[in-house]
C-alpha atoms as a PDB file:
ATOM      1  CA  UNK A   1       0.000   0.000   0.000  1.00  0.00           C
ATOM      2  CA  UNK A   2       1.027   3.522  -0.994  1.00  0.00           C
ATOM      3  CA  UNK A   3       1.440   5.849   2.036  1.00  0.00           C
ATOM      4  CA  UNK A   4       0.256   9.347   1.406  1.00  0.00           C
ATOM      5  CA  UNK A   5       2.323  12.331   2.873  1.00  0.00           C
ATOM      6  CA  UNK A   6       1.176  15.716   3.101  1.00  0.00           C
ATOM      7  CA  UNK A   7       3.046  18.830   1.592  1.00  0.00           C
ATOM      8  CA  UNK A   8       5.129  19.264   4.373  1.00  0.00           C
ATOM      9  CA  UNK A   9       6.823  15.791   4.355  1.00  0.00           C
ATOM     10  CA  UNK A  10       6.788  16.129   0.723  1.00  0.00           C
ATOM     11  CA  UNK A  11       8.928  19.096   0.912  1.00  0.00           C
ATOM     12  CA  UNK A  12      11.431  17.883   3.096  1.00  0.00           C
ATOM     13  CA  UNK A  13      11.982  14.621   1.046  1.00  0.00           C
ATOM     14  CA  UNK A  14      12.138  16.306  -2.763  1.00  0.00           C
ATOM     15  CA  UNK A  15      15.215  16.519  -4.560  1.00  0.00           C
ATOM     16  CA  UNK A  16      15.133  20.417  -4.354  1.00  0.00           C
ATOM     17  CA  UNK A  17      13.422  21.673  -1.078  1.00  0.00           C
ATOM     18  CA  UNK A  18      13.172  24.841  -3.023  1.00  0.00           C
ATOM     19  CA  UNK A  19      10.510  27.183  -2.981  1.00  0.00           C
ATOM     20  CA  UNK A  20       7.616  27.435  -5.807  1.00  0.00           C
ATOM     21  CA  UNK A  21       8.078  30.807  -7.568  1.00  0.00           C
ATOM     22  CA  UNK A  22       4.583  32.438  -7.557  1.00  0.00           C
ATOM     23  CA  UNK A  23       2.232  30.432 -10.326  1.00  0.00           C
ATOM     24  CA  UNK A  24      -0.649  29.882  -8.162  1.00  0.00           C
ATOM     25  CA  UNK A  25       0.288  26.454  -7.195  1.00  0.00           C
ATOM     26  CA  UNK A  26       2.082  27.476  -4.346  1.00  0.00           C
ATOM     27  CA  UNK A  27      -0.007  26.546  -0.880  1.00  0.00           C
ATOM     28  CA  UNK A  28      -2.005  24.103  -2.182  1.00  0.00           C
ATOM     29  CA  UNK A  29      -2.293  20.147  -1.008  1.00  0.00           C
ATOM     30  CA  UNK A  30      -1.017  16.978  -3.040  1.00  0.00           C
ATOM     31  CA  UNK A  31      -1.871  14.097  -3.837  1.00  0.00           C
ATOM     32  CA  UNK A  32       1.096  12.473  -3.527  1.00  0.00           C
ATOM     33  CA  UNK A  33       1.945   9.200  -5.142  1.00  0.00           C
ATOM     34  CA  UNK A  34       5.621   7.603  -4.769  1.00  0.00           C
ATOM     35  CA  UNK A  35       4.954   4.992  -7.850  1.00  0.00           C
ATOM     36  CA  UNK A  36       3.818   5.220 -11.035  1.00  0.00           C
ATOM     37  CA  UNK A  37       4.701   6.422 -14.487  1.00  0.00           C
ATOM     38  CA  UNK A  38       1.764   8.015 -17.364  1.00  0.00           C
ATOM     39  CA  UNK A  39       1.283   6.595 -20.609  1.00  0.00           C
ATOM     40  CA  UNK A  40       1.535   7.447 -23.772  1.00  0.00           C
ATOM     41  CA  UNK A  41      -1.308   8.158 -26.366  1.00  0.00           C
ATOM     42  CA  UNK A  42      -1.320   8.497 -30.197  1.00  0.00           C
ATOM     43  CA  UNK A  43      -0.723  12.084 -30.874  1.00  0.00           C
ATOM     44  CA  UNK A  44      -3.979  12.534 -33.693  1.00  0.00           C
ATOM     45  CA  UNK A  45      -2.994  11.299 -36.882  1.00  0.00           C
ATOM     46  CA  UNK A  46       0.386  12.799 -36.588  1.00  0.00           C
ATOM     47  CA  UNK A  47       2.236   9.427 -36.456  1.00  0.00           C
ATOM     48  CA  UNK A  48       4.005  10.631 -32.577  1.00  0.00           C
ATOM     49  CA  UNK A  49       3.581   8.553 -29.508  1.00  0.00           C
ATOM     50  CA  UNK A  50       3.567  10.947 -26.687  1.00  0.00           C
ATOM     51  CA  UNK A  51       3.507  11.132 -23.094  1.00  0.00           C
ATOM     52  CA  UNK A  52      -0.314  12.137 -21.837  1.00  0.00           C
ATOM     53  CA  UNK A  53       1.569  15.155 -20.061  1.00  0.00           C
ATOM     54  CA  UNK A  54       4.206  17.881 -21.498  1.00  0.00           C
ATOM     55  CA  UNK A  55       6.002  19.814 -19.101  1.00  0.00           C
ATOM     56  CA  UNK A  56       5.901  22.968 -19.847  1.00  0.00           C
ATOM     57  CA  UNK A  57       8.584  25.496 -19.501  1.00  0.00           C
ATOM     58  CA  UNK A  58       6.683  28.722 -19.903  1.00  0.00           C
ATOM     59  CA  UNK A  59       5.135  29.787 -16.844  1.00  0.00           C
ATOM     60  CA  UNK A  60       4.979  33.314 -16.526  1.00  0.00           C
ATOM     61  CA  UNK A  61       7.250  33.481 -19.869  1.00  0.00           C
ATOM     62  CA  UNK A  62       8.407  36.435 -21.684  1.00  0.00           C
ATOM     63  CA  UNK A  63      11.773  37.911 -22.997  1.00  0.00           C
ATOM     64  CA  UNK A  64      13.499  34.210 -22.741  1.00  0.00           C
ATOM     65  CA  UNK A  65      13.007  33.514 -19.149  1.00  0.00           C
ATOM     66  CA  UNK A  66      10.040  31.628 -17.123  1.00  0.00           C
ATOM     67  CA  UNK A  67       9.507  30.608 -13.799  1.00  0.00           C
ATOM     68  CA  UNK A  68      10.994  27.287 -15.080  1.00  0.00           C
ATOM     69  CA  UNK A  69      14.280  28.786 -16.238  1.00  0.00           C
ATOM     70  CA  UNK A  70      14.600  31.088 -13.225  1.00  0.00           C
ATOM     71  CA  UNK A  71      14.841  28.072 -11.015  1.00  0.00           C
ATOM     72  CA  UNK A  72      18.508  27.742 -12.319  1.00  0.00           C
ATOM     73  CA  UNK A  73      19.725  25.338 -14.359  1.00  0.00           C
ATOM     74  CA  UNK A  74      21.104  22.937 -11.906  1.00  0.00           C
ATOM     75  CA  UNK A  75      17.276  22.789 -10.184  1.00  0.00           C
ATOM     76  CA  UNK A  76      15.467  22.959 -13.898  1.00  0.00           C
ATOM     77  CA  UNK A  77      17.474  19.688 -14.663  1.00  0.00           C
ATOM     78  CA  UNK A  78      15.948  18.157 -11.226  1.00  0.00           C
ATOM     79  CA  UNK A  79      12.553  19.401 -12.075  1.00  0.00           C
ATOM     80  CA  UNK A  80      12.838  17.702 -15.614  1.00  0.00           C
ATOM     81  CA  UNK A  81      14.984  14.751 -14.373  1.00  0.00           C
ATOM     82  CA  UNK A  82      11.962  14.173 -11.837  1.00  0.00           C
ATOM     83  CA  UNK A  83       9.405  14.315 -14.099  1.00  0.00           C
ATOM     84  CA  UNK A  84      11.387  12.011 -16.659  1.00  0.00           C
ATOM     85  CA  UNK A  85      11.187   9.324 -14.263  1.00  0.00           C
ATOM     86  CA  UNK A  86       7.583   9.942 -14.091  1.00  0.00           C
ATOM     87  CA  UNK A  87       6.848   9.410 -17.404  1.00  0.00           C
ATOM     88  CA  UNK A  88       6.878  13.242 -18.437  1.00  0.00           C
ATOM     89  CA  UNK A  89       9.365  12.311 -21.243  1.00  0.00           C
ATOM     90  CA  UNK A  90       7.909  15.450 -22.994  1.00  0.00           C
ATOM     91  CA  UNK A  91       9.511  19.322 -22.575  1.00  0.00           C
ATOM     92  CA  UNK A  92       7.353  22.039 -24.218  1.00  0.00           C
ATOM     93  CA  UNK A  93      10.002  24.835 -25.166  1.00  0.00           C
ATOM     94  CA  UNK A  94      10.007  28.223 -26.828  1.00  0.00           C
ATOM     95  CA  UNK A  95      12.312  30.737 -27.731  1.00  0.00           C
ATOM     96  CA  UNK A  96      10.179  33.186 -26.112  1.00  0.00           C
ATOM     97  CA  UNK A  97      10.859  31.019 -22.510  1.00  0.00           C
ATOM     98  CA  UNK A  98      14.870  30.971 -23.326  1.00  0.00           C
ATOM     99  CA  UNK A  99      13.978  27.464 -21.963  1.00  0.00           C
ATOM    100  CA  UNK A 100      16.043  25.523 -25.025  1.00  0.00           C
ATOM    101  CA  UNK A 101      19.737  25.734 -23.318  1.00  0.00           C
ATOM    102  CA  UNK A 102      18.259  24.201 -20.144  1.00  0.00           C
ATOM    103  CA  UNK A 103      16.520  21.256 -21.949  1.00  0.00           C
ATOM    104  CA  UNK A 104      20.054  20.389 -23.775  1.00  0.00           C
ATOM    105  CA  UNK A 105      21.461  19.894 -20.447  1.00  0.00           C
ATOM    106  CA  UNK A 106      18.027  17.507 -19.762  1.00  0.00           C
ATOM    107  CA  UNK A 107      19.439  15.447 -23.220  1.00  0.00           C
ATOM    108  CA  UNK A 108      22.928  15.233 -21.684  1.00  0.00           C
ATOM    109  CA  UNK A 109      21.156  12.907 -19.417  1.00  0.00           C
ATOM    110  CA  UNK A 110      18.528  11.178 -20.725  1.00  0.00           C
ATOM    111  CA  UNK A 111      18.515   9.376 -24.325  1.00  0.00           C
ATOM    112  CA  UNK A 112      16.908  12.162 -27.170  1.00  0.00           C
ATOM    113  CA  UNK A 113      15.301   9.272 -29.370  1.00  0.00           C
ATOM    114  CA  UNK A 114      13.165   8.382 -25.893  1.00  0.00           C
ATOM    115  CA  UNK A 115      11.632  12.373 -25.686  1.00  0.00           C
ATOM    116  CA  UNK A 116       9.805  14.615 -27.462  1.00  0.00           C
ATOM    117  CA  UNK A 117      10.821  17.649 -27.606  1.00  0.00           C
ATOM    118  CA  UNK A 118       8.299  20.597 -28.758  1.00  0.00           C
ATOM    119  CA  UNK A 119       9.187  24.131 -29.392  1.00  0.00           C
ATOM    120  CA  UNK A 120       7.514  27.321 -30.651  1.00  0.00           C
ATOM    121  CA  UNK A 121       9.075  30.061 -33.177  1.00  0.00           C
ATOM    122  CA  UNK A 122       7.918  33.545 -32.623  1.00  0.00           C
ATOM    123  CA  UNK A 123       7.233  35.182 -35.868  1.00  0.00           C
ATOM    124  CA  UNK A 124       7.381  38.869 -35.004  1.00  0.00           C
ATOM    125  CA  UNK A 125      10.262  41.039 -34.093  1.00  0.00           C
ATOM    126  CA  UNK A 126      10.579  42.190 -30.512  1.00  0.00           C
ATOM    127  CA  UNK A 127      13.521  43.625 -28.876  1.00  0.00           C
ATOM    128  CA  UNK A 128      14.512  40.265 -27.293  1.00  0.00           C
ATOM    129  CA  UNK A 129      14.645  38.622 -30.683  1.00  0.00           C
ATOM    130  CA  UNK A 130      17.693  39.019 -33.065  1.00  0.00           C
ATOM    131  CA  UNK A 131      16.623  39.528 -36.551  1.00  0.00           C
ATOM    132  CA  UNK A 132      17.085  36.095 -38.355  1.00  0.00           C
ATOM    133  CA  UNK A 133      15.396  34.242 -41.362  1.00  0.00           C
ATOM    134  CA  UNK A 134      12.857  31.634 -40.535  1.00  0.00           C
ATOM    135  CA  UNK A 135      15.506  28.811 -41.406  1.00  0.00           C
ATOM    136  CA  UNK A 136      18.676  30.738 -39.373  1.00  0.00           C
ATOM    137  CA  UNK A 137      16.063  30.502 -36.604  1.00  0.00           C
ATOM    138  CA  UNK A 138      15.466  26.685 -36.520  1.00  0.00           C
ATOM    139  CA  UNK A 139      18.585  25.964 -36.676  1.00  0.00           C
ATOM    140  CA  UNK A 140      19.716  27.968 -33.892  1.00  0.00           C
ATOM    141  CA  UNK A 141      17.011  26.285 -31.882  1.00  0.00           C
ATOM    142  CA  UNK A 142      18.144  22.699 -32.761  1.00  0.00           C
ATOM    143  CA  UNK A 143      21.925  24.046 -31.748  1.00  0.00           C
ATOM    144  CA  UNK A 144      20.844  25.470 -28.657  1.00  0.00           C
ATOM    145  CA  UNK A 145      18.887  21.983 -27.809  1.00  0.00           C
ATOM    146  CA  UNK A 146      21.695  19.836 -29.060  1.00  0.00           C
ATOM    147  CA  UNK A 147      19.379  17.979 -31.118  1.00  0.00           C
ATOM    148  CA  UNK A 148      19.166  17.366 -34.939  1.00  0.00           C
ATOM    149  CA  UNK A 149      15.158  17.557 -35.113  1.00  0.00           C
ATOM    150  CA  UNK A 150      12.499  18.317 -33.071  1.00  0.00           C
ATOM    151  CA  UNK A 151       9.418  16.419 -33.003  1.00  0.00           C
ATOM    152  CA  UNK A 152       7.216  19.472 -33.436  1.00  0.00           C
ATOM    153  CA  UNK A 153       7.152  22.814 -34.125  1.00  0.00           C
ATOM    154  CA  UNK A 154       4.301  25.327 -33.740  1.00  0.00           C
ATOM    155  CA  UNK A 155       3.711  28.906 -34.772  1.00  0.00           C
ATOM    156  CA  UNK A 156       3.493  30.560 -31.861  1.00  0.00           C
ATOM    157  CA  UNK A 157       0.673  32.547 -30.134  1.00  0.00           C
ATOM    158  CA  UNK A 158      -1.373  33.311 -33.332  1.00  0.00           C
ATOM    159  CA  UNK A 159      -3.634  36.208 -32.957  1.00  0.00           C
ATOM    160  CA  UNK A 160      -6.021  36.063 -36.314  1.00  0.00           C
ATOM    161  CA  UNK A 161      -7.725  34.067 -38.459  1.00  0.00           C
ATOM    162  CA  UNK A 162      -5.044  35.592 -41.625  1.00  0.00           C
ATOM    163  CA  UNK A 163      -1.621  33.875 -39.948  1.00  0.00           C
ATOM    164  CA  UNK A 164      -1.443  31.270 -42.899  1.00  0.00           C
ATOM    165  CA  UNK A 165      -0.496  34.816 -45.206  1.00  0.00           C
ATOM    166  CA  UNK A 166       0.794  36.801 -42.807  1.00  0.00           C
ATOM    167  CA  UNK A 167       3.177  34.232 -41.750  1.00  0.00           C
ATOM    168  CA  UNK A 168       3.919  32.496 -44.936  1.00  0.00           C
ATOM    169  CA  UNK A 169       7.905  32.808 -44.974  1.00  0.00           C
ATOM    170  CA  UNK A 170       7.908  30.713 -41.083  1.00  0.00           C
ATOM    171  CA  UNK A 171       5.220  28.306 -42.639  1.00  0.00           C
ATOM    172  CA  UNK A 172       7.334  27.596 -46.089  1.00  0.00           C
ATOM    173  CA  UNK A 173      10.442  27.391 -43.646  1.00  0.00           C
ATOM    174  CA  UNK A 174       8.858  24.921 -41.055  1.00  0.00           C
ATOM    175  CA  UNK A 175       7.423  23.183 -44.685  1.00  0.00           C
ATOM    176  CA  UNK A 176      10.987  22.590 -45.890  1.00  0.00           C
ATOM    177  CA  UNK A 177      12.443  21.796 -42.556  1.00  0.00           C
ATOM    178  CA  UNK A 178       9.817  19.083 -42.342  1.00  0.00           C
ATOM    179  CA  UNK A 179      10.410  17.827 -45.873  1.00  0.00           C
ATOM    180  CA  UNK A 180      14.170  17.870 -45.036  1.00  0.00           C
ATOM    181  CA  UNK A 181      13.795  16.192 -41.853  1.00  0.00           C
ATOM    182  CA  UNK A 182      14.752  18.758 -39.060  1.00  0.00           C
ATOM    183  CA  UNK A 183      10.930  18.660 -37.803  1.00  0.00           C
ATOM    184  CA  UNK A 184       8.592  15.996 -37.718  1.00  0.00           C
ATOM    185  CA  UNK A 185       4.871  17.445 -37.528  1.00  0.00           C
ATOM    186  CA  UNK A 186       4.433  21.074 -37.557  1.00  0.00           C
ATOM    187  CA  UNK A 187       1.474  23.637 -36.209  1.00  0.00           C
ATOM    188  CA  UNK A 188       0.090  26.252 -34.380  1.00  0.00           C
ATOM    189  CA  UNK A 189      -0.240  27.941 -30.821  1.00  0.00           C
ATOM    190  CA  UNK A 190      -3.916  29.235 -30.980  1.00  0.00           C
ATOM    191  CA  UNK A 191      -4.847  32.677 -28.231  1.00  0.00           C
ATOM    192  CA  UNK A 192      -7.897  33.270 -30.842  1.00  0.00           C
ATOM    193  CA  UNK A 193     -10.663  32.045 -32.100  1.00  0.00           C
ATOM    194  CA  UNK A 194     -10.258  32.818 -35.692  1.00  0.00           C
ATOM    195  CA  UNK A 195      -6.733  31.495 -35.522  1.00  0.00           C
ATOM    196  CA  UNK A 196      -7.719  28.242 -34.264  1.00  0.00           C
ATOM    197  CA  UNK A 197     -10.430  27.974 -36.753  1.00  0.00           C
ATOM    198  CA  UNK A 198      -8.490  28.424 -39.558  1.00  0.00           C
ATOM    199  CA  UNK A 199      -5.738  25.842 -38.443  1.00  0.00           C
ATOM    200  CA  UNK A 200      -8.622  23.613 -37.827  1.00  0.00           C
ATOM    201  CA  UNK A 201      -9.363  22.991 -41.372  1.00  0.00           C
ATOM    202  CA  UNK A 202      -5.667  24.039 -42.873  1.00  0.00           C
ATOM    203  CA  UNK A 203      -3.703  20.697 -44.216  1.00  0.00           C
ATOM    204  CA  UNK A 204      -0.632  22.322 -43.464  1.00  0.00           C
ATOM    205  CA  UNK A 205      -1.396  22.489 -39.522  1.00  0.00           C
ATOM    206  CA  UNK A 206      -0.588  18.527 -38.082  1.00  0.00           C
ATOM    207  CA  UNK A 207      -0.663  20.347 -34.359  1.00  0.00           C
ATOM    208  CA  UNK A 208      -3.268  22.282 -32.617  1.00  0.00           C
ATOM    209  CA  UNK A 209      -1.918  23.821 -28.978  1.00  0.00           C
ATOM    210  CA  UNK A 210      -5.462  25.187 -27.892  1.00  0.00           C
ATOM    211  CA  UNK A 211      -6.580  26.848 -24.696  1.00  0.00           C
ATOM    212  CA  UNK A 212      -9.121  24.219 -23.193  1.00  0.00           C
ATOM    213  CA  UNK A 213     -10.036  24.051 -18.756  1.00  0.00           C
ATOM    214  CA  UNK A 214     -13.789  24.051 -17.715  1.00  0.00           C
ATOM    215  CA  UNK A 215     -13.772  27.474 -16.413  1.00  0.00           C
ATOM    216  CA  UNK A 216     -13.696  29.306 -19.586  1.00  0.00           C
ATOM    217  CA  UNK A 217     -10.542  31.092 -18.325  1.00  0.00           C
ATOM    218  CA  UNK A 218      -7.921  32.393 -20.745  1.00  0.00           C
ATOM    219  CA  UNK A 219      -9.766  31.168 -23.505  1.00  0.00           C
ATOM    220  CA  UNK A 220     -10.830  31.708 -27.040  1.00  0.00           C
ATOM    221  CA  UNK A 221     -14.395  30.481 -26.872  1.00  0.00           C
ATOM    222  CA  UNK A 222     -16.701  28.723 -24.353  1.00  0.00           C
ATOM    223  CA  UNK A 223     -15.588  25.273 -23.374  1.00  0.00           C
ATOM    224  CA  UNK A 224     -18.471  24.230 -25.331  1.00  0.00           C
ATOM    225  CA  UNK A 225     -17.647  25.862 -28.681  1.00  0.00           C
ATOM    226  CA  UNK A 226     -13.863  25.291 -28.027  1.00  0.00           C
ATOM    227  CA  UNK A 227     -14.535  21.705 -27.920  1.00  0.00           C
ATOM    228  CA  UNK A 228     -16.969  21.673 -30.961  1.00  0.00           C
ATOM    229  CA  UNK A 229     -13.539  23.205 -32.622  1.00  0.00           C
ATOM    230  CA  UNK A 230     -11.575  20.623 -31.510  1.00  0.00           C
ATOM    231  CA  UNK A 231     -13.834  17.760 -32.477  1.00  0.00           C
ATOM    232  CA  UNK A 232     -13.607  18.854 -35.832  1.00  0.00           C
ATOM    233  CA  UNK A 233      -9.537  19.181 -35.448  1.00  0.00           C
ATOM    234  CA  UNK A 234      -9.442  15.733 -34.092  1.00  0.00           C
ATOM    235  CA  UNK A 235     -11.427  14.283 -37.212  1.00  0.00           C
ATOM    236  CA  UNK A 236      -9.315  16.116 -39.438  1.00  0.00           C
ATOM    237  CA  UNK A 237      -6.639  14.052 -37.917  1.00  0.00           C
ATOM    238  CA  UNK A 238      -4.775  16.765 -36.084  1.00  0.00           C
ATOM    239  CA  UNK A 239      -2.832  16.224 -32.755  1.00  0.00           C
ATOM    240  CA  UNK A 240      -4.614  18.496 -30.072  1.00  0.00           C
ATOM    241  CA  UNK A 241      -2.702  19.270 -27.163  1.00  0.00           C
ATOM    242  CA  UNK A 242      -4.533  20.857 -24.213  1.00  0.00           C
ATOM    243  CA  UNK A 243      -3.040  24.073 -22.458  1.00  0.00           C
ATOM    244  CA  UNK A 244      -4.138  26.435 -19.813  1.00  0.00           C
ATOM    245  CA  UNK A 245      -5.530  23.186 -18.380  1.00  0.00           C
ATOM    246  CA  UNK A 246      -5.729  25.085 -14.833  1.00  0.00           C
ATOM    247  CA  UNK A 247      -7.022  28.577 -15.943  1.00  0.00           C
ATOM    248  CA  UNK A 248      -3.324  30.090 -16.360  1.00  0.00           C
ATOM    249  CA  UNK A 249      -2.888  28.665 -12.738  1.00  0.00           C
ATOM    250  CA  UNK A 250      -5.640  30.594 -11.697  1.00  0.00           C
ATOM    251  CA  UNK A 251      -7.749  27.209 -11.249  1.00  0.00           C
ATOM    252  CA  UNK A 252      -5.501  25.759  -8.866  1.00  0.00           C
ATOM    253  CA  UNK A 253      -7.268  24.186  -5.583  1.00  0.00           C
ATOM    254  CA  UNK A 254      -7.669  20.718  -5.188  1.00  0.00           C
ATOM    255  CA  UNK A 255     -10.996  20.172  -6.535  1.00  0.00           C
ATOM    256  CA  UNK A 256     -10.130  22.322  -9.161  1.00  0.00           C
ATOM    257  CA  UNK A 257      -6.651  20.766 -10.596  1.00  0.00           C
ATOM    258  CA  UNK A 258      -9.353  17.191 -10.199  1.00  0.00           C
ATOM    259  CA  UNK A 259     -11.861  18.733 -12.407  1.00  0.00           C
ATOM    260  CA  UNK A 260      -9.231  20.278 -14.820  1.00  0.00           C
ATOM    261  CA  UNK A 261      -7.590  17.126 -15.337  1.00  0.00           C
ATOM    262  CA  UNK A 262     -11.090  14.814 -15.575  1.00  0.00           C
ATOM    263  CA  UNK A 263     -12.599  17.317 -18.284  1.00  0.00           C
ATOM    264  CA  UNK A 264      -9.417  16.909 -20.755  1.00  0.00           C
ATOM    265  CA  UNK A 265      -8.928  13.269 -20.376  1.00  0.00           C
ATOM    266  CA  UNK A 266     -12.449  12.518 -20.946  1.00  0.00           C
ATOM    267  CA  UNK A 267     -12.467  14.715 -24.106  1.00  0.00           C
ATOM    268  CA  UNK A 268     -11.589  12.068 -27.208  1.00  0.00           C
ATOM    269  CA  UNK A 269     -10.938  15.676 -29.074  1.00  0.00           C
ATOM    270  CA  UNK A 270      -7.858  16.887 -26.434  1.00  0.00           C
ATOM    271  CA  UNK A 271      -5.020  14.172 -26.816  1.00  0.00           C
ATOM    272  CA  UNK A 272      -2.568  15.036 -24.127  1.00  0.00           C
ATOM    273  CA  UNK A 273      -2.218  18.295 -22.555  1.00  0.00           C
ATOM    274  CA  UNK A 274       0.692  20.443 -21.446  1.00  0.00           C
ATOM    275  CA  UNK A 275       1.261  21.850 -17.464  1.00  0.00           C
ATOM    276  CA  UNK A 276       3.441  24.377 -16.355  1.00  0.00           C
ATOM    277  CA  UNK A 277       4.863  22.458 -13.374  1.00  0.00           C
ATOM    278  CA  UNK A 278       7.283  24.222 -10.950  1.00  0.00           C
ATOM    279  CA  UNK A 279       8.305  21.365  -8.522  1.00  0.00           C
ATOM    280  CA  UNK A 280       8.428  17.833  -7.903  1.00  0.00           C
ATOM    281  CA  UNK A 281       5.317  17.854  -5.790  1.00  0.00           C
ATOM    282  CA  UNK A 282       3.086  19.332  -8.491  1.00  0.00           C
ATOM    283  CA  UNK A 283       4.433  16.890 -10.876  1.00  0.00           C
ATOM    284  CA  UNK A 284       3.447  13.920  -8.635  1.00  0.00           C
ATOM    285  CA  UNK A 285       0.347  15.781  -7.771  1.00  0.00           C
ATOM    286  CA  UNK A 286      -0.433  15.719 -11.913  1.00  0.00           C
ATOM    287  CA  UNK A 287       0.762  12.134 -12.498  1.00  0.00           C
ATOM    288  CA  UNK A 288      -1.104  10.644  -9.729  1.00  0.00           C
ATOM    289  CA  UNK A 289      -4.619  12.539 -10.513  1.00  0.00           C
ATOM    290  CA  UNK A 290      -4.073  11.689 -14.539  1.00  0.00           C
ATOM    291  CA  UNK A 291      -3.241   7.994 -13.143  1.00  0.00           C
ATOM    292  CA  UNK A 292      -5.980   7.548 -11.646  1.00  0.00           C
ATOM    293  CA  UNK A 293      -8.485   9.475 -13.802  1.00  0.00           C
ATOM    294  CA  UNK A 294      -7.551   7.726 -16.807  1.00  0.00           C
END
């Protein structure tokens, strides 16, 4: 039998003892279970086994840093080391996180052709972002991962329903990249409606990352008409992969993370979702719930 141990206990046993930086998971209560790994699920028709849980590295992201990132790298390896061995084989990057030098340190440890690694390009031109072609920008990702390909690629953060023209150089880039083998399955990150309706029906998108929780916070439509959208993604064979599972963290008591997590995984039209976890409690907390839920 599995004995339970409350947050305190937890804390003293984890392999960092550090303190959550603020996402809203902070004081809150886990369900913490010392076994067990999650599974993996058939990513749409995209051809990709992947873990039912990404761990993301964007909380609170902006100008190449994230709550992730500003743990250091040294406790960002624990974090992803820890959810490794949970089954969390799975990092969800972006350039806009900076979070793609601390996942190459991740690789130095655990074999590449065993994870899947996402990332996001950004496709305007803030001050943070050197000016670079499309191309000059994948492959500074794949050197600063220390990887040859990633598994997917996704526009990222697309704010209208016109991103297939106004973004045509990064789609013909990710295009060619796929056809030359850097990327596997490429798509978008959806914060509209219009955008996500367009990559619903667009051949070109294999990956949906769509804003999906049951609160119908920091979202693009109702859950209901989000869902409607992503039934009709998930028949057009894309991969769906949930996000903003927990409101943006703003969803995060107990009854809250148990509702979160039982309205994606009993959605046929959201195949795995991603979390911003910040510590090896809320990544047990996660594995045991989806465990047990599934």
């Amino acid at each position: 039998m599995i004995k339970k141990i409350n947050r305190r206990q937890f804390l003293q046993r984890s392999l960092t003892g550090a303190a959550v930086l603020g996402s809203g998971l902070a004081n809150i209560s886990y369900d913490y279970h010392s076994r067990g790994v999650i599974d993996r699920v058939s990513l749409g028709s995209t051809g990709l086994m992947v873990p039912r849980i990404a761990l993301g590295t964007g909380s609170h992201g902006g100008g190449r840093a994230s709550n992730q990132t500003r743990l250091g790298t040294d406790e960002f390896v624990r974090l992803a080391r820890h959810a490794y061995d949970r089954g969390l084989k799975f990092y969800d990057m972006a350039d806009l996180y900076g979070s793609h030098q601390y996942v190459r340190e991740v690789l130095k440890q655990v074999p590449r052709e065993e994870t899947i690694l996402l990332t996001k390009i950004w496709t305007t031109q803030p001050a943070w972002l050197e000016k670079q072609s499309p191309k000059e920008m994948i492959d500074r990702f794949r050197s600063e991962c220390g990887t040859d390909y990633f598994d997917i690629v996704l526009l990222h953060c697309m704010m209208n329903g016109r991103w297939q023209e106004e973004k045509k150089s990064f789609v013909d880039a990710l295009s060619r990249a796929k056809q030359d083998g850097v990327i596997k399955t490429v798509g978008v990150s959806c914060h509209n409606w219009d955008a996500m309706k367009v990559a619903v029906e667009d051949p070109w998108a294999d990956v949906i990352l769509a804003r999906i929780n049951p609160f119908h916070n920091h979202m693009d439509g109702t859950p209901e008409d989000v869902m409607g959208l992503l039934e009709t993604a998930s028949r057009n064979g894309k991969g769906v992969i949930g996000m903003k599972i927990f409101g943006n963290g703003d969803n995060t008591s107990a009854e809250e993370r148990e509702r979160s997590l039982r309205f994606a995984l009993n959605s046929p039209n959201i195949h795995c979702m991603t979390l911003g976890l910040e510590s090896p409690g809320q990544i047990d907390d996660a594995v045991s719930r989806v465990i047990r839920l599934s």
